[in-house]
C-alpha atoms as a PDB file:
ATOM      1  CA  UNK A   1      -9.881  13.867 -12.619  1.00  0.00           C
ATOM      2  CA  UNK A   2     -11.385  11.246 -10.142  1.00  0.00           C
ATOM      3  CA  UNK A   3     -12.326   7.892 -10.975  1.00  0.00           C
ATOM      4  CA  UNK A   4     -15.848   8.206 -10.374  1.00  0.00           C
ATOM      5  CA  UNK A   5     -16.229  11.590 -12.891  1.00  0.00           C
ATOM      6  CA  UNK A   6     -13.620   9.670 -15.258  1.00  0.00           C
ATOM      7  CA  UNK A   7     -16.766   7.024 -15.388  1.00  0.00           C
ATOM      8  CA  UNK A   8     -19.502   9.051 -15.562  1.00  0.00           C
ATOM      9  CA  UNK A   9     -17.462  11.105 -18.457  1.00  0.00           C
ATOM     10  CA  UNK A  10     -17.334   7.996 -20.842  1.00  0.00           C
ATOM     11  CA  UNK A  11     -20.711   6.642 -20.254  1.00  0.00           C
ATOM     12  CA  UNK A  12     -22.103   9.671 -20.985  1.00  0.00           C
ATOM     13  CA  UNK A  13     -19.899  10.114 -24.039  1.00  0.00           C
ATOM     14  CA  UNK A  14     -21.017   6.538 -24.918  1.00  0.00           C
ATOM     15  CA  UNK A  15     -24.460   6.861 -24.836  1.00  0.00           C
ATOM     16  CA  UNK A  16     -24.372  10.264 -27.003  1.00  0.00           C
ATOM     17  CA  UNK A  17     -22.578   8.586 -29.621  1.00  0.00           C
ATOM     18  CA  UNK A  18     -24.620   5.633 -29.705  1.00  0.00           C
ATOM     19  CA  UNK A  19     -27.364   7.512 -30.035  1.00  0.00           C
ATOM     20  CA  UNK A  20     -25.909   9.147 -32.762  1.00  0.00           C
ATOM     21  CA  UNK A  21     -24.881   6.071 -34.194  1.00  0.00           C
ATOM     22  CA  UNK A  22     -28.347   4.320 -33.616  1.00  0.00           C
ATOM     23  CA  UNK A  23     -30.437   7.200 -35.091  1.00  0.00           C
ATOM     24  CA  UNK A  24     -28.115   6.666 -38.500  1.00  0.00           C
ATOM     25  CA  UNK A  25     -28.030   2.654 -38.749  1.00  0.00           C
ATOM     26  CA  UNK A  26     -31.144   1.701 -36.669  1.00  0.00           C
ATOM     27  CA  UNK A  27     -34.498   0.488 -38.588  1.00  0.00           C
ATOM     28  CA  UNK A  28     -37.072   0.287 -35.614  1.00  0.00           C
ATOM     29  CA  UNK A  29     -37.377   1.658 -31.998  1.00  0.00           C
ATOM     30  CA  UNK A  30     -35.953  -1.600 -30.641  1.00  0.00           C
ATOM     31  CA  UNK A  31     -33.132  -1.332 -32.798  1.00  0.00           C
ATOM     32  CA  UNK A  32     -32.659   2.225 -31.413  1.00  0.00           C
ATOM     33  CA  UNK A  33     -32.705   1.250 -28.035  1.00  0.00           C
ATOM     34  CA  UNK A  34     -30.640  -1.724 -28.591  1.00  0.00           C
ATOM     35  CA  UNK A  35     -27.653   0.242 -29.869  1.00  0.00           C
ATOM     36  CA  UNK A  36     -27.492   2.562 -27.101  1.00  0.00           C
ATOM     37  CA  UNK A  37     -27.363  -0.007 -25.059  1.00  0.00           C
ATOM     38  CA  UNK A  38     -24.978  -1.771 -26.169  1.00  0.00           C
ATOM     39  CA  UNK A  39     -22.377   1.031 -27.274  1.00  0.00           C
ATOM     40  CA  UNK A  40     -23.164   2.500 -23.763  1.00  0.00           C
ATOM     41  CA  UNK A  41     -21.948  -0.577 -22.141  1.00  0.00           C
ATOM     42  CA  UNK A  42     -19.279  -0.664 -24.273  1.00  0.00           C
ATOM     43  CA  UNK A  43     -17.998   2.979 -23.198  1.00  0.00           C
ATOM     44  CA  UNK A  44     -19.246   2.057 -18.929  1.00  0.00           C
ATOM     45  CA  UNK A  45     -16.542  -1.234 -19.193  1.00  0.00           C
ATOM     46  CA  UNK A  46     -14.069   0.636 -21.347  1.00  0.00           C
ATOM     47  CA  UNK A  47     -13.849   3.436 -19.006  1.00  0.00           C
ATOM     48  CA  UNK A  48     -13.313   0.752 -15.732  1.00  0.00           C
ATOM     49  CA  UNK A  49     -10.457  -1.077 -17.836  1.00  0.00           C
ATOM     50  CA  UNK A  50      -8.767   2.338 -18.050  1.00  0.00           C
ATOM     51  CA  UNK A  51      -8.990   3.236 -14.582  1.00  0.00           C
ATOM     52  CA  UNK A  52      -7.658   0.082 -13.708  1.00  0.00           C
ATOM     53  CA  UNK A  53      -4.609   0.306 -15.737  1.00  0.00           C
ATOM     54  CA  UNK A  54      -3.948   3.706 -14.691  1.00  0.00           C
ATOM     55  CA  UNK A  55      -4.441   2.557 -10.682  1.00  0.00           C
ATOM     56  CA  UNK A  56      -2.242  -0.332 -11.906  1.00  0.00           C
ATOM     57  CA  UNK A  57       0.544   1.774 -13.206  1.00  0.00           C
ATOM     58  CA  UNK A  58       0.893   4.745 -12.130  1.00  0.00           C
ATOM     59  CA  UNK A  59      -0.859   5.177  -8.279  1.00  0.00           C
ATOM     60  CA  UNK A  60       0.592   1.638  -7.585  1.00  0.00           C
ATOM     61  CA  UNK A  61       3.852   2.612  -8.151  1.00  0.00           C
ATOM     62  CA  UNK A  62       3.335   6.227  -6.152  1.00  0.00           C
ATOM     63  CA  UNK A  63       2.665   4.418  -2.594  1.00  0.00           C
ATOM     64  CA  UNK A  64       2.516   5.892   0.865  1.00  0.00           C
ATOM     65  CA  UNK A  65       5.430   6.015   3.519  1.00  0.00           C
ATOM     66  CA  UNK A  66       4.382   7.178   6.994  1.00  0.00           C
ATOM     67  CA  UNK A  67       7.825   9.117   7.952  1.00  0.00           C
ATOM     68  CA  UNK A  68       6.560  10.329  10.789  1.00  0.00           C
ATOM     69  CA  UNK A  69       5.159   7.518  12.442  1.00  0.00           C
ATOM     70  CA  UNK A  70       8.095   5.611  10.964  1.00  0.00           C
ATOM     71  CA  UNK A  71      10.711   7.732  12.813  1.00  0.00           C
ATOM     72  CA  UNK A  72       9.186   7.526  16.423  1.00  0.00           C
ATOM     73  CA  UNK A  73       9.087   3.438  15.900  1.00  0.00           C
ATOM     74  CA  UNK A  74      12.852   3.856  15.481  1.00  0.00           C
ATOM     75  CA  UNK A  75      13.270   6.195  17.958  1.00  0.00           C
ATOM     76  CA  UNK A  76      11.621   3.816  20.098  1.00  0.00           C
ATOM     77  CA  UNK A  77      13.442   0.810  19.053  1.00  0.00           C
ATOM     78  CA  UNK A  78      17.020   2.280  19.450  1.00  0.00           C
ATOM     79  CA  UNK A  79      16.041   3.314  23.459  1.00  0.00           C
ATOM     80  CA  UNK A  80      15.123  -0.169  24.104  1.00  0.00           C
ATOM     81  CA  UNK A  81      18.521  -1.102  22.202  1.00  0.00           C
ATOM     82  CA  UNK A  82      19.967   1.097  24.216  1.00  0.00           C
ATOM     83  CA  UNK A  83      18.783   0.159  27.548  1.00  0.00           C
ATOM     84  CA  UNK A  84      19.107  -3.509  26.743  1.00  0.00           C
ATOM     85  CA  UNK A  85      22.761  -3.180  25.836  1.00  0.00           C
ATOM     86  CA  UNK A  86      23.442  -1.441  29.486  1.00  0.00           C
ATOM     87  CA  UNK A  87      21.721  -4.368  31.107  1.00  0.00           C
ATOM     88  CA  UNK A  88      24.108  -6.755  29.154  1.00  0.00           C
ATOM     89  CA  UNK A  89      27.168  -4.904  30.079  1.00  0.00           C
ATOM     90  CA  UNK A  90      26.024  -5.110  34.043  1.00  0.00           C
ATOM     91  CA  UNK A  91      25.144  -8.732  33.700  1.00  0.00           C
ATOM     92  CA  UNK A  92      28.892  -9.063  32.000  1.00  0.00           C
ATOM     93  CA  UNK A  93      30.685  -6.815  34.685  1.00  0.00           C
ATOM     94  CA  UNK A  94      29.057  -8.895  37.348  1.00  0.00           C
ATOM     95  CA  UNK A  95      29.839 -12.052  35.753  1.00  0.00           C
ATOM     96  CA  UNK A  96      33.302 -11.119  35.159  1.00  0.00           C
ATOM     97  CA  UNK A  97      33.442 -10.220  38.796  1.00  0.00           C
ATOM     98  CA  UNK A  98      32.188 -13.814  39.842  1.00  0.00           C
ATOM     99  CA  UNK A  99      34.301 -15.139  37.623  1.00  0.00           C
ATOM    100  CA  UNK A 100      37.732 -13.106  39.181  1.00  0.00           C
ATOM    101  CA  UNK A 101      36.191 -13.574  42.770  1.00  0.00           C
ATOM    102  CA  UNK A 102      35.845 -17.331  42.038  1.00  0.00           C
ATOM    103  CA  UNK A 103      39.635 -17.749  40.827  1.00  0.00           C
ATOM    104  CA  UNK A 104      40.662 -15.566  43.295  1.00  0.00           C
ATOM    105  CA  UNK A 105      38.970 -18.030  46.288  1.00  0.00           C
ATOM    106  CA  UNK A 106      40.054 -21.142  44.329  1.00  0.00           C
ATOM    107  CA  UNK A 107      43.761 -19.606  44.222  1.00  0.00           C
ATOM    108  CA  UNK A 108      43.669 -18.941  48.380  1.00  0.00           C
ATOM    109  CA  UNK A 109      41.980 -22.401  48.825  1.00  0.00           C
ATOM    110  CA  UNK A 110      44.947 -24.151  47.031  1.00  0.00           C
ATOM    111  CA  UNK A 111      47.518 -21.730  48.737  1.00  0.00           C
END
């Protein structure tokens, strides 16, 4: 049942019974009207504290997890990964290149 027809349920449920309930204990028409009302009120609020509590417990806990969405981000991420890891190993080879090519001139230099 939804929220909304949850609501509507109780009030109406609330204003039945305290009509019922003002008809046997009420001495005027004010006093009538007066406990409707109030029980009706009662019933309206009631109802919104139970829909909170069951929002609170039980579709807070359910939550939402986009897989799909979720799995082309990662799909995503690990390409760049990937790329970014071949662009290291260039920047390494050629470094480690330098590095032989710069011995290997300091070594004929001395020679």
């Amino acid at each position: 049942m939804r929220g909304n027809n949850f609501v509507a349920f109780l009030t109406v449920q609330g204003f039945f019974l305290g009509l019922a309930f003002a008809v046997l204990q009420a001495r005027s028409a004010t006093d009538i009207l007066t406990y409707t009302a109030l029980i009706t009120i009662f019933f309206y609020l009631f109802s919104h504290l139970v829909i909170a509590m069951y929002y609170r417990t039980y579709v807070g806990k359910k939550g939402y997890f986009p897989k799909a969405s979720h799995e082309r981000e990662l799909d995503y991420f690990i390409r760049e990964i990937e790329k970014r890891e071949v662009l290291i190993d260039q920047d390494y080879d050629i470094g480690e290149s330098q590095s032989t090519m710069g011995t290997a001139a300091a070594t004929q230099k001395a020679a």
